[in-house]
PDB file of N, CA and C in Angstrom:
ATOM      1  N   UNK A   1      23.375  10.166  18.697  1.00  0.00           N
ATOM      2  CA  UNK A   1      22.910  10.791  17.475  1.00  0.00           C
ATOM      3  C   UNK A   1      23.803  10.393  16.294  1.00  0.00           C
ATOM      4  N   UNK A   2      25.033  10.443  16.541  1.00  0.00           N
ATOM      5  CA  UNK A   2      25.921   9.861  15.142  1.00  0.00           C
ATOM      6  C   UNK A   2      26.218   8.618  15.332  1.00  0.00           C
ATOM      7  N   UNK A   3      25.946   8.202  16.568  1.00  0.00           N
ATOM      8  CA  UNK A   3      25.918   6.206  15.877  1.00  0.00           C
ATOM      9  C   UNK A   3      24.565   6.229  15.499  1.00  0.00           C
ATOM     10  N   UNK A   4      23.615   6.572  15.600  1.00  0.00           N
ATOM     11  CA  UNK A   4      22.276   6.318  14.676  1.00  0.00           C
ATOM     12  C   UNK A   4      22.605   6.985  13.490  1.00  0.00           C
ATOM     13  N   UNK A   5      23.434   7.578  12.874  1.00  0.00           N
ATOM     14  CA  UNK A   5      23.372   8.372  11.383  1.00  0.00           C
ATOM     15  C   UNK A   5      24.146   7.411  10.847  1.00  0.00           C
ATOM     16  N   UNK A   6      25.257   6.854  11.364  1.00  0.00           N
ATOM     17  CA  UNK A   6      26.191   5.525  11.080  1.00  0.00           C
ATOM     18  C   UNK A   6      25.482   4.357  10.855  1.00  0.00           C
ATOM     19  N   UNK A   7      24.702   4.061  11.772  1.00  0.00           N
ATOM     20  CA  UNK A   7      23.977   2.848  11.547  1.00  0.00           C
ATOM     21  C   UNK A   7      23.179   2.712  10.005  1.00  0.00           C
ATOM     22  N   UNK A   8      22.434   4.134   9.990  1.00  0.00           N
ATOM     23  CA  UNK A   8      21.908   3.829   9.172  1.00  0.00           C
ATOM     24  C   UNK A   8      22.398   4.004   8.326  1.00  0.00           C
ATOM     25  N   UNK A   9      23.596   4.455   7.622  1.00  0.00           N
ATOM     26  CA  UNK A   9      24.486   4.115   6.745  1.00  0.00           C
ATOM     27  C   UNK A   9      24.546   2.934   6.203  1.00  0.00           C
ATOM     28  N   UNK A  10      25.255   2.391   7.443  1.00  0.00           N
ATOM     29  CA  UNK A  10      25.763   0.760   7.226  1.00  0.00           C
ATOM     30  C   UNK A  10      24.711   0.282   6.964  1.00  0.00           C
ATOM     31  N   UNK A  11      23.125   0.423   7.702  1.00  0.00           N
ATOM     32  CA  UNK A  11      22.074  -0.633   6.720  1.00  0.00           C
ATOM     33  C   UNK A  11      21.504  -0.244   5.355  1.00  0.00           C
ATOM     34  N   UNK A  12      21.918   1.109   5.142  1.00  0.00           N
ATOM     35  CA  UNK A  12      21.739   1.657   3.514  1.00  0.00           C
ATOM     36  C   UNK A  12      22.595   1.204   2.441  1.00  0.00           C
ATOM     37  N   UNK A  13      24.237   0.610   3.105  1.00  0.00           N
ATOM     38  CA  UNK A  13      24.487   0.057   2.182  1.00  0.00           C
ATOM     39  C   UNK A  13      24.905  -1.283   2.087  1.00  0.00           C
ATOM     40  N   UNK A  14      24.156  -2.065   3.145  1.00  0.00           N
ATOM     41  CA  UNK A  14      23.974  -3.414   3.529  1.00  0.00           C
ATOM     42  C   UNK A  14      22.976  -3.797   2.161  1.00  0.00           C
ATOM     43  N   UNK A  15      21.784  -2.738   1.805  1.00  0.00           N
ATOM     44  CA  UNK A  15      20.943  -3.034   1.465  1.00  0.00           C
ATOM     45  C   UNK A  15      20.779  -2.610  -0.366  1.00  0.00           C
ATOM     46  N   UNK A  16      21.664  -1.857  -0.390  1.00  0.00           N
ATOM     47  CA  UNK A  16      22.811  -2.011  -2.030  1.00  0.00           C
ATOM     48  C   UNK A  16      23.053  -3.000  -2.137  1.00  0.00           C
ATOM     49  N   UNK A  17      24.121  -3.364  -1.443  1.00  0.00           N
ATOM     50  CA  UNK A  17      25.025  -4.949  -1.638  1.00  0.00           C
ATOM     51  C   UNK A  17      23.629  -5.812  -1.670  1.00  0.00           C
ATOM     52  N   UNK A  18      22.770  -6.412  -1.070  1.00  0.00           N
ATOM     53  CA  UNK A  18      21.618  -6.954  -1.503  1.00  0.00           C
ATOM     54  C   UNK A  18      20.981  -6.643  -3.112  1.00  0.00           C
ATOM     55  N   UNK A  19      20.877  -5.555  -3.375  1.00  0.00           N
ATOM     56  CA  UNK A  19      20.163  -5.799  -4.719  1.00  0.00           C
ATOM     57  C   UNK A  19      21.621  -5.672  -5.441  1.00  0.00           C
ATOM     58  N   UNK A  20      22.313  -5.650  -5.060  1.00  0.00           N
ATOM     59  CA  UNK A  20      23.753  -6.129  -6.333  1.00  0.00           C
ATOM     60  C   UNK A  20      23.802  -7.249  -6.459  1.00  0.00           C
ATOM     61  N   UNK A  21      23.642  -8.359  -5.226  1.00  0.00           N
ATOM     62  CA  UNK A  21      23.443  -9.894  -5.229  1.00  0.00           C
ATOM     63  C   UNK A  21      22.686 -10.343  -6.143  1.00  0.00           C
ATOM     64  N   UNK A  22      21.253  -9.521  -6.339  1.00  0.00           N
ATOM     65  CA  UNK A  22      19.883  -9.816  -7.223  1.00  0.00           C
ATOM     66  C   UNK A  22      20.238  -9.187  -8.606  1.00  0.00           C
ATOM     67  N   UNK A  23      20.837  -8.712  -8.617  1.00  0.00           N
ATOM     68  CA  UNK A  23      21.524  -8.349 -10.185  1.00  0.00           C
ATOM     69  C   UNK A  23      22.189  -9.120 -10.946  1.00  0.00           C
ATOM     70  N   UNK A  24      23.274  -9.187  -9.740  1.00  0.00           N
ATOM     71  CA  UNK A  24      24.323 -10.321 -10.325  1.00  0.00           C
ATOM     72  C   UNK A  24      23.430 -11.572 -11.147  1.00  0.00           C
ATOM     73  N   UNK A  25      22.404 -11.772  -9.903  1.00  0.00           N
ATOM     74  CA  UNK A  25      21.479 -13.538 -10.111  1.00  0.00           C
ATOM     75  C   UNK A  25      21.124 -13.517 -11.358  1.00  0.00           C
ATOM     76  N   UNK A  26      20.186 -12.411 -11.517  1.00  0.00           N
ATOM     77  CA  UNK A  26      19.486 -12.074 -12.550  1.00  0.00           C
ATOM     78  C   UNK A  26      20.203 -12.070 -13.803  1.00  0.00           C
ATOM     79  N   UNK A  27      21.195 -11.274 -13.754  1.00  0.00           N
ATOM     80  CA  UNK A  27      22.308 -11.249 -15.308  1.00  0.00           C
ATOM     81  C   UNK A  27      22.996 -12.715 -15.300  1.00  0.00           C
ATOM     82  N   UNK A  28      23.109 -13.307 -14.349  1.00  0.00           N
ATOM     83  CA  UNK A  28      23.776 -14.480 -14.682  1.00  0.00           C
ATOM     84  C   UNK A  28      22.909 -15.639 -15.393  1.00  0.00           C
ATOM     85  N   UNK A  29      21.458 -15.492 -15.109  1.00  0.00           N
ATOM     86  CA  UNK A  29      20.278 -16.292 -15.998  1.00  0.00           C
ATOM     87  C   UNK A  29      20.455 -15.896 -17.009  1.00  0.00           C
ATOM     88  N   UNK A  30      20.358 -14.389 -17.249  1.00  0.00           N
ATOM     89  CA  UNK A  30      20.215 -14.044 -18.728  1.00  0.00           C
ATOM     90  C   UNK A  30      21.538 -14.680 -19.726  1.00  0.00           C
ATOM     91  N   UNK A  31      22.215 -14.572 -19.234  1.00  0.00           N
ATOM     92  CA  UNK A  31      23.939 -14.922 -19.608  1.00  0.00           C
ATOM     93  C   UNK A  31      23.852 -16.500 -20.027  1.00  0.00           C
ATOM     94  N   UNK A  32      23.650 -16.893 -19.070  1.00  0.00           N
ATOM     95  CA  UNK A  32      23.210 -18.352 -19.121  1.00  0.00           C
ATOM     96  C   UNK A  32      22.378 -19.400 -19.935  1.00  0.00           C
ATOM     97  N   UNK A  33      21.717 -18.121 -19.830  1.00  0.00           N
ATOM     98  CA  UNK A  33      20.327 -18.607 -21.393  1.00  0.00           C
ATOM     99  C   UNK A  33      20.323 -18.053 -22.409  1.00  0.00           C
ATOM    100  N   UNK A  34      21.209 -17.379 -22.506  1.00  0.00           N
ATOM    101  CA  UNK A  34      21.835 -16.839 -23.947  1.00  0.00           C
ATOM    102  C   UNK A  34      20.544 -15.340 -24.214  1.00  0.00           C
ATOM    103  N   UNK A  35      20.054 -14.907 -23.469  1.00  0.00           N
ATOM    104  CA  UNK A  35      19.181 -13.744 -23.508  1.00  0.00           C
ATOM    105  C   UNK A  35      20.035 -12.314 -23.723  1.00  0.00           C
ATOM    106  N   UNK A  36      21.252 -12.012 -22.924  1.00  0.00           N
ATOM    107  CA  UNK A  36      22.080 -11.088 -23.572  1.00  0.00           C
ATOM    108  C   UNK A  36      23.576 -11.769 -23.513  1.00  0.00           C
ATOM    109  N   UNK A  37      24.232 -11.522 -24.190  1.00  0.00           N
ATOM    110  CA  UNK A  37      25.855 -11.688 -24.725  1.00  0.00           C
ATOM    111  C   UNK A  37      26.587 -11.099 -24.457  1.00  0.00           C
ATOM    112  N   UNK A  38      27.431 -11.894 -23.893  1.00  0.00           N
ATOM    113  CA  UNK A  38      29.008 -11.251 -23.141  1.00  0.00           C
ATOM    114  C   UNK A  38      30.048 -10.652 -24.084  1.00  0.00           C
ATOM    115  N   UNK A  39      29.442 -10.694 -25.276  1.00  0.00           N
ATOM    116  CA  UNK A  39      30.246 -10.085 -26.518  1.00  0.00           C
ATOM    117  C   UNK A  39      29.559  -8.409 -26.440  1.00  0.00           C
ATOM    118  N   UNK A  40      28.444  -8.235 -26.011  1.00  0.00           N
ATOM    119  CA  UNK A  40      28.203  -7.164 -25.788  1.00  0.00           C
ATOM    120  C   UNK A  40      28.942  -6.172 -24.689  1.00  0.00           C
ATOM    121  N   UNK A  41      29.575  -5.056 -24.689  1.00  0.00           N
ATOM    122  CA  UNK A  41      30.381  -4.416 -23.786  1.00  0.00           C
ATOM    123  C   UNK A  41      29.766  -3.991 -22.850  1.00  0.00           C
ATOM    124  N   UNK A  42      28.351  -3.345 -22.693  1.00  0.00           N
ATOM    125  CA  UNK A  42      27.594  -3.203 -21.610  1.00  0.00           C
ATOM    126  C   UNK A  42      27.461  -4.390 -20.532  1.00  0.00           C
ATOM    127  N   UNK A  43      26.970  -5.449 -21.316  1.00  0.00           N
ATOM    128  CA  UNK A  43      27.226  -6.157 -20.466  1.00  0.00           C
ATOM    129  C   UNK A  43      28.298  -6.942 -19.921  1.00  0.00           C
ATOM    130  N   UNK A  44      29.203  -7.140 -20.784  1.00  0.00           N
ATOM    131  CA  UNK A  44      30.381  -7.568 -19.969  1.00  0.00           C
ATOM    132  C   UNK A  44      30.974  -6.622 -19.335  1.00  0.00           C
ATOM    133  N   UNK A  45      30.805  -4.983 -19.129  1.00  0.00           N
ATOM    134  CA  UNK A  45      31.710  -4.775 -18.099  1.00  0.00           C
ATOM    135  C   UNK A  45      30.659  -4.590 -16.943  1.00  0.00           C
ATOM    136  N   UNK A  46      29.341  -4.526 -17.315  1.00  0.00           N
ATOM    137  CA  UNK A  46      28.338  -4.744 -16.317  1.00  0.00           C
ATOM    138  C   UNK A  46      28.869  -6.006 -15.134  1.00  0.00           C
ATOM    139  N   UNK A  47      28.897  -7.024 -15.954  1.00  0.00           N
ATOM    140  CA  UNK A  47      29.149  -8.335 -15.404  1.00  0.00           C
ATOM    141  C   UNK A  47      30.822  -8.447 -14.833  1.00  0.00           C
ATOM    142  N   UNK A  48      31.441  -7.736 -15.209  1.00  0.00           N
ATOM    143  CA  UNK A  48      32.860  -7.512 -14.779  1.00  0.00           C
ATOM    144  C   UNK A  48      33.006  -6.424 -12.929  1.00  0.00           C
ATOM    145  N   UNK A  49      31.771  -5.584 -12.905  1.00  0.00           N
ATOM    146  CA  UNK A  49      31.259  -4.767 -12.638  1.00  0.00           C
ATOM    147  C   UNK A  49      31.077  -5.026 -11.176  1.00  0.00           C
ATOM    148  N   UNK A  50      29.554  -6.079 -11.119  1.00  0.00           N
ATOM    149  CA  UNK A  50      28.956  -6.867 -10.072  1.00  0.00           C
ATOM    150  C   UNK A  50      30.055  -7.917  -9.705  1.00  0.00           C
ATOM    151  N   UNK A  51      30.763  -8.787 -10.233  1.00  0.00           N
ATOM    152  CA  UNK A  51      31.398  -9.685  -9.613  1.00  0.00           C
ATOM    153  C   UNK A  51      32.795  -8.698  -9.121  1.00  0.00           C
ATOM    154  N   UNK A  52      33.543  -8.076  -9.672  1.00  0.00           N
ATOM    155  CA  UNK A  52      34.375  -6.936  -8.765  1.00  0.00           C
ATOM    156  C   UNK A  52      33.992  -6.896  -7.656  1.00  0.00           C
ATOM    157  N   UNK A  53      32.229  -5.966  -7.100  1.00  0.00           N
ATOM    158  CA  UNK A  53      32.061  -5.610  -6.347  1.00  0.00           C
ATOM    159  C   UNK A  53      31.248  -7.023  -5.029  1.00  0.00           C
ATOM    160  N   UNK A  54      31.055  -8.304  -5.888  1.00  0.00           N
ATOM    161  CA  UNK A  54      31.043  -9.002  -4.682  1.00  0.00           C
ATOM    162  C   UNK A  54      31.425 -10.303  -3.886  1.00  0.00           C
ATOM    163  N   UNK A  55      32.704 -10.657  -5.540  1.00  0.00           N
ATOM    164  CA  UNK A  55      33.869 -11.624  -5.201  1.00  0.00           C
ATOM    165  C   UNK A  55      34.517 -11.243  -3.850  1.00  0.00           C
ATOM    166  N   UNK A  56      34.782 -10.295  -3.215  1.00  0.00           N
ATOM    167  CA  UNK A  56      35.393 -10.467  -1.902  1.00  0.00           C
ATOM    168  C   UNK A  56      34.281 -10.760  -0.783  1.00  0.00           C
ATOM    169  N   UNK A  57      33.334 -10.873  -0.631  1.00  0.00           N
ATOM    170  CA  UNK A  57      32.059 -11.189  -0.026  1.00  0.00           C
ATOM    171  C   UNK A  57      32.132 -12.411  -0.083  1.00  0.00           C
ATOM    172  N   UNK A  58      31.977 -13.034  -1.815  1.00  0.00           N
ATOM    173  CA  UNK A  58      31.167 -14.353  -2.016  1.00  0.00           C
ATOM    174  C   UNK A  58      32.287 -15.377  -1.837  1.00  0.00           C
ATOM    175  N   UNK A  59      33.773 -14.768  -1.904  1.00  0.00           N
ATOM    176  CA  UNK A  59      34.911 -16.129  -1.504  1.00  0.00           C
ATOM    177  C   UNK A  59      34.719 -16.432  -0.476  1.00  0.00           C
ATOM    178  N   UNK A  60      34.862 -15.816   0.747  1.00  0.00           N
ATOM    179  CA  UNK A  60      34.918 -16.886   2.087  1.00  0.00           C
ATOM    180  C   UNK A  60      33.580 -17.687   2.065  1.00  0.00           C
ATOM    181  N   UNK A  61      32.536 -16.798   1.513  1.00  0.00           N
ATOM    182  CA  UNK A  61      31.496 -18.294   1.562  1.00  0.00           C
ATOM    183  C   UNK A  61      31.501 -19.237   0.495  1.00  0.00           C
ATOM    184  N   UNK A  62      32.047 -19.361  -0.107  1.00  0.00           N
ATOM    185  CA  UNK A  62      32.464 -20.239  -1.310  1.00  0.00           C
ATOM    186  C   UNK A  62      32.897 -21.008  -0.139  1.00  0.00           C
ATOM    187  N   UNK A  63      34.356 -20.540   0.007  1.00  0.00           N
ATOM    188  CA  UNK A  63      35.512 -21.596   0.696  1.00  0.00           C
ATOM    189  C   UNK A  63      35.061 -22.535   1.617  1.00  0.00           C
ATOM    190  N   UNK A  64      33.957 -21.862   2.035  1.00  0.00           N
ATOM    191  CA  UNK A  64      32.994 -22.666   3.536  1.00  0.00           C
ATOM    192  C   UNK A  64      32.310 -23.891   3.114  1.00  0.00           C
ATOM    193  N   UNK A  65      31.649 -23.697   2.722  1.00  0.00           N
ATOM    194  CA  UNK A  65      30.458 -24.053   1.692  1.00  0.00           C
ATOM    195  C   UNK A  65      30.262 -24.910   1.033  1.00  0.00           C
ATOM    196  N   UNK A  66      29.954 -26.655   1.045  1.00  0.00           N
ATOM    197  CA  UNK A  66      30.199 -27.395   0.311  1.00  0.00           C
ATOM    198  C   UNK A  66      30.117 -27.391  -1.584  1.00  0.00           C
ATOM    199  N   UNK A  67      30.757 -28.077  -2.185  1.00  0.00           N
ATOM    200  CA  UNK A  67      30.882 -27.883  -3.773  1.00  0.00           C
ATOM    201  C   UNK A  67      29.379 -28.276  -4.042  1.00  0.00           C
ATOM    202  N   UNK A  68      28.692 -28.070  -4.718  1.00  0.00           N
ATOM    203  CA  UNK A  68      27.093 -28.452  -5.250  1.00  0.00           C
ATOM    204  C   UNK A  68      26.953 -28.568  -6.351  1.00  0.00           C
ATOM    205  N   UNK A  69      27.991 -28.603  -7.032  1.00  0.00           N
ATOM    206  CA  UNK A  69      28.420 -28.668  -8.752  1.00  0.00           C
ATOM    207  C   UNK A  69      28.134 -27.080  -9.536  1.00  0.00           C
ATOM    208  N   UNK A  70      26.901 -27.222 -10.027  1.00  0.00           N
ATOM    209  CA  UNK A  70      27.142 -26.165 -10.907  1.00  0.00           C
ATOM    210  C   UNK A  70      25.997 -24.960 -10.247  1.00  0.00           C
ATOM    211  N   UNK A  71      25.125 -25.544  -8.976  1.00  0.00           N
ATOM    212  CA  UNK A  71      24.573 -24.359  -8.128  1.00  0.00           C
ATOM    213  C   UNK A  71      25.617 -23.545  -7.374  1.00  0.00           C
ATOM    214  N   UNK A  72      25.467 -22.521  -7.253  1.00  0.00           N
ATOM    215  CA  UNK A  72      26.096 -21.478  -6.428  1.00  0.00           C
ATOM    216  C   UNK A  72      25.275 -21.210  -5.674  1.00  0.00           C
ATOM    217  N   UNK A  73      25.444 -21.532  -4.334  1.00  0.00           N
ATOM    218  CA  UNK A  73      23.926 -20.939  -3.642  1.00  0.00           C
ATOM    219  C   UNK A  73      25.004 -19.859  -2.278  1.00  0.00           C
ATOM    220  N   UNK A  74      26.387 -19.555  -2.638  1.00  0.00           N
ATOM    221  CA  UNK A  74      26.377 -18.303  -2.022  1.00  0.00           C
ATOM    222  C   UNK A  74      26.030 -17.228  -1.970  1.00  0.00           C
ATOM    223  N   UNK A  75      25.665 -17.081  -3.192  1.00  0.00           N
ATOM    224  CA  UNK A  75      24.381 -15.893  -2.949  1.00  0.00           C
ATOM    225  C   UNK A  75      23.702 -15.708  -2.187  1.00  0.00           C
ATOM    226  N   UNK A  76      22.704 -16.793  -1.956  1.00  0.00           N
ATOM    227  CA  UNK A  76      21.769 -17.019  -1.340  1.00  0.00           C
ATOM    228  C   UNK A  76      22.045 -16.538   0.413  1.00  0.00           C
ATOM    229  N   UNK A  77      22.883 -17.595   0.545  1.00  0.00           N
ATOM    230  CA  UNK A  77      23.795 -17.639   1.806  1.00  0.00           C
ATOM    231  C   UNK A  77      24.340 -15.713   2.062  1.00  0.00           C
ATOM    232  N   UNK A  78      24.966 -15.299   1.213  1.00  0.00           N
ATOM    233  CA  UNK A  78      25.630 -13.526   1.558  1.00  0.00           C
ATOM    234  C   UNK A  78      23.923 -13.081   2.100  1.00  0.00           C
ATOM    235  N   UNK A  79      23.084 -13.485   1.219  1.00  0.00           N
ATOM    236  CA  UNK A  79      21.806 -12.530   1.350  1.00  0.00           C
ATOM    237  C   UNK A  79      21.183 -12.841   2.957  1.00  0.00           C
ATOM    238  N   UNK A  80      21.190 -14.227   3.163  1.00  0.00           N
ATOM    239  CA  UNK A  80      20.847 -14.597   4.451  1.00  0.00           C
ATOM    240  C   UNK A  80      21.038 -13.931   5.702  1.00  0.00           C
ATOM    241  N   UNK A  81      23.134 -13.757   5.521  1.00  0.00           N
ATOM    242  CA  UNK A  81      23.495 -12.955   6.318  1.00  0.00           C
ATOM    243  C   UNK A  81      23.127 -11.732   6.368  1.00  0.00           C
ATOM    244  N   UNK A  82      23.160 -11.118   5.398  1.00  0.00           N
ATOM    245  CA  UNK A  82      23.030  -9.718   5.334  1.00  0.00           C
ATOM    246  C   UNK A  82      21.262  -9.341   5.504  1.00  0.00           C
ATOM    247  N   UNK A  83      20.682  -9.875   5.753  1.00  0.00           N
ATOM    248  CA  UNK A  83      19.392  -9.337   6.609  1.00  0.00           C
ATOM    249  C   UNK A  83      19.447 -10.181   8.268  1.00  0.00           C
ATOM    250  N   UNK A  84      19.974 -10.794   8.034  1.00  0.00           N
ATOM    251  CA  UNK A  84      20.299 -11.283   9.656  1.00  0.00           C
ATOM    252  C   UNK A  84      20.987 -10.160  10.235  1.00  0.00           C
ATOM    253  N   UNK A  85      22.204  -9.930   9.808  1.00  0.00           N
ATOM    254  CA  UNK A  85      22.577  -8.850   9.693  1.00  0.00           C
ATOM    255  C   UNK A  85      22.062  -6.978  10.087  1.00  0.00           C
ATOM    256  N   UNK A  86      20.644  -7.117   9.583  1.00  0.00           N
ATOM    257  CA  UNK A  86      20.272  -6.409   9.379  1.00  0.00           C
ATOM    258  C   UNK A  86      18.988  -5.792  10.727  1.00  0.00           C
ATOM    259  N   UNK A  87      18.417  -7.316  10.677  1.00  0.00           N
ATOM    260  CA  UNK A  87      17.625  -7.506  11.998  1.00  0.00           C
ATOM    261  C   UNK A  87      18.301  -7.166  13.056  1.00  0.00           C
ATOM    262  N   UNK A  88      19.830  -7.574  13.405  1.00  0.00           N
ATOM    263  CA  UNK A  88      21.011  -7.229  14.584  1.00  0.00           C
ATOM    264  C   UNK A  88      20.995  -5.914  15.057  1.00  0.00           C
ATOM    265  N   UNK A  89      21.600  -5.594  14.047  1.00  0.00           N
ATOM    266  CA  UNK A  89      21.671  -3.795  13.779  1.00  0.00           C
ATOM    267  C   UNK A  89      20.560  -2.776  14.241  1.00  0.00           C
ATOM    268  N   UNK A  90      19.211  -3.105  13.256  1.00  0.00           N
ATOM    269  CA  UNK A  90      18.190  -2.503  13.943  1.00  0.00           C
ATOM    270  C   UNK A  90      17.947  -2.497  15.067  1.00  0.00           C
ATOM    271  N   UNK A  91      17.516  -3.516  15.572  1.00  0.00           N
ATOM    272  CA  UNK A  91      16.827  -3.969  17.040  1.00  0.00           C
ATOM    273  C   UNK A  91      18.366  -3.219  18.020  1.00  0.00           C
ATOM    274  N   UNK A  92      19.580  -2.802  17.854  1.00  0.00           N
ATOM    275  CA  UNK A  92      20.450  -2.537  18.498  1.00  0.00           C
ATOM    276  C   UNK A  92      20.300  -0.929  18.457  1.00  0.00           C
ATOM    277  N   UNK A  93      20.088  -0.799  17.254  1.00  0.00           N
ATOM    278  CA  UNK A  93      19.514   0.987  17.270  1.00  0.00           C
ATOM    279  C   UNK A  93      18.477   1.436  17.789  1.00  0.00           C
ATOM    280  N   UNK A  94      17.287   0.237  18.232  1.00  0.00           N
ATOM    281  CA  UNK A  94      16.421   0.462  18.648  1.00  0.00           C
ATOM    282  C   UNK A  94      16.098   0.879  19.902  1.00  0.00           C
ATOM    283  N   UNK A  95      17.416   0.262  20.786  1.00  0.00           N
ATOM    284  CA  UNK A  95      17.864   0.295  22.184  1.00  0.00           C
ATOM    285  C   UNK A  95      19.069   2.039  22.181  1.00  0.00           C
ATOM    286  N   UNK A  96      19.480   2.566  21.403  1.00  0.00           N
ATOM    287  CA  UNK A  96      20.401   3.258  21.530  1.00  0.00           C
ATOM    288  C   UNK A  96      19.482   4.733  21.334  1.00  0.00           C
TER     289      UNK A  96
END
């Protein structure tokens, strides 16, 4: 009963960290294309904010990860895991 209340914890906030990934993406287009400005304080501590919370995630897959110039596709890659991740977990609660 409390490793199923745990579990689903951990995939509740497996699944935060996922749309923080899609935030990050998203503000980094806008940023990018000059749609909102880092001179703005909302968003820069927004953007100070999301990368805080997923620079310790996105370094080891950086470090892994060949250079691709100016794509970052660890994102992509954290998100991969983290529903792989996710599939694990379930199907393990499913048995418990």
């Amino acid at each position: 009963m409390v490793a199923l209340t745990l579990l689903e914890i951990v995939l509740y906030l497996m699944s935060i960290v996922s749309v923080v990934v899609i935030v990050q993406f998203v503000l980094s287009l806008l940023i990018s294309f000059n749609v909102v400005n880092m001179h703005n304080n909302l968003v820069a501590s927004l953007w100070r904010a999301v990368n805080a919370i997923l620079d310790p995630m996105l370094n080891p897959i950086r470090r892994i990860m060949p250079d691709t110039g100016m794509i970052d596709f660890s994102p992509m890659v954290l998100l991969i895991l983290l529903r792989i991740l996710t599939i694990i977990l379930s199907n393990l609660g499913s048995y418990a």
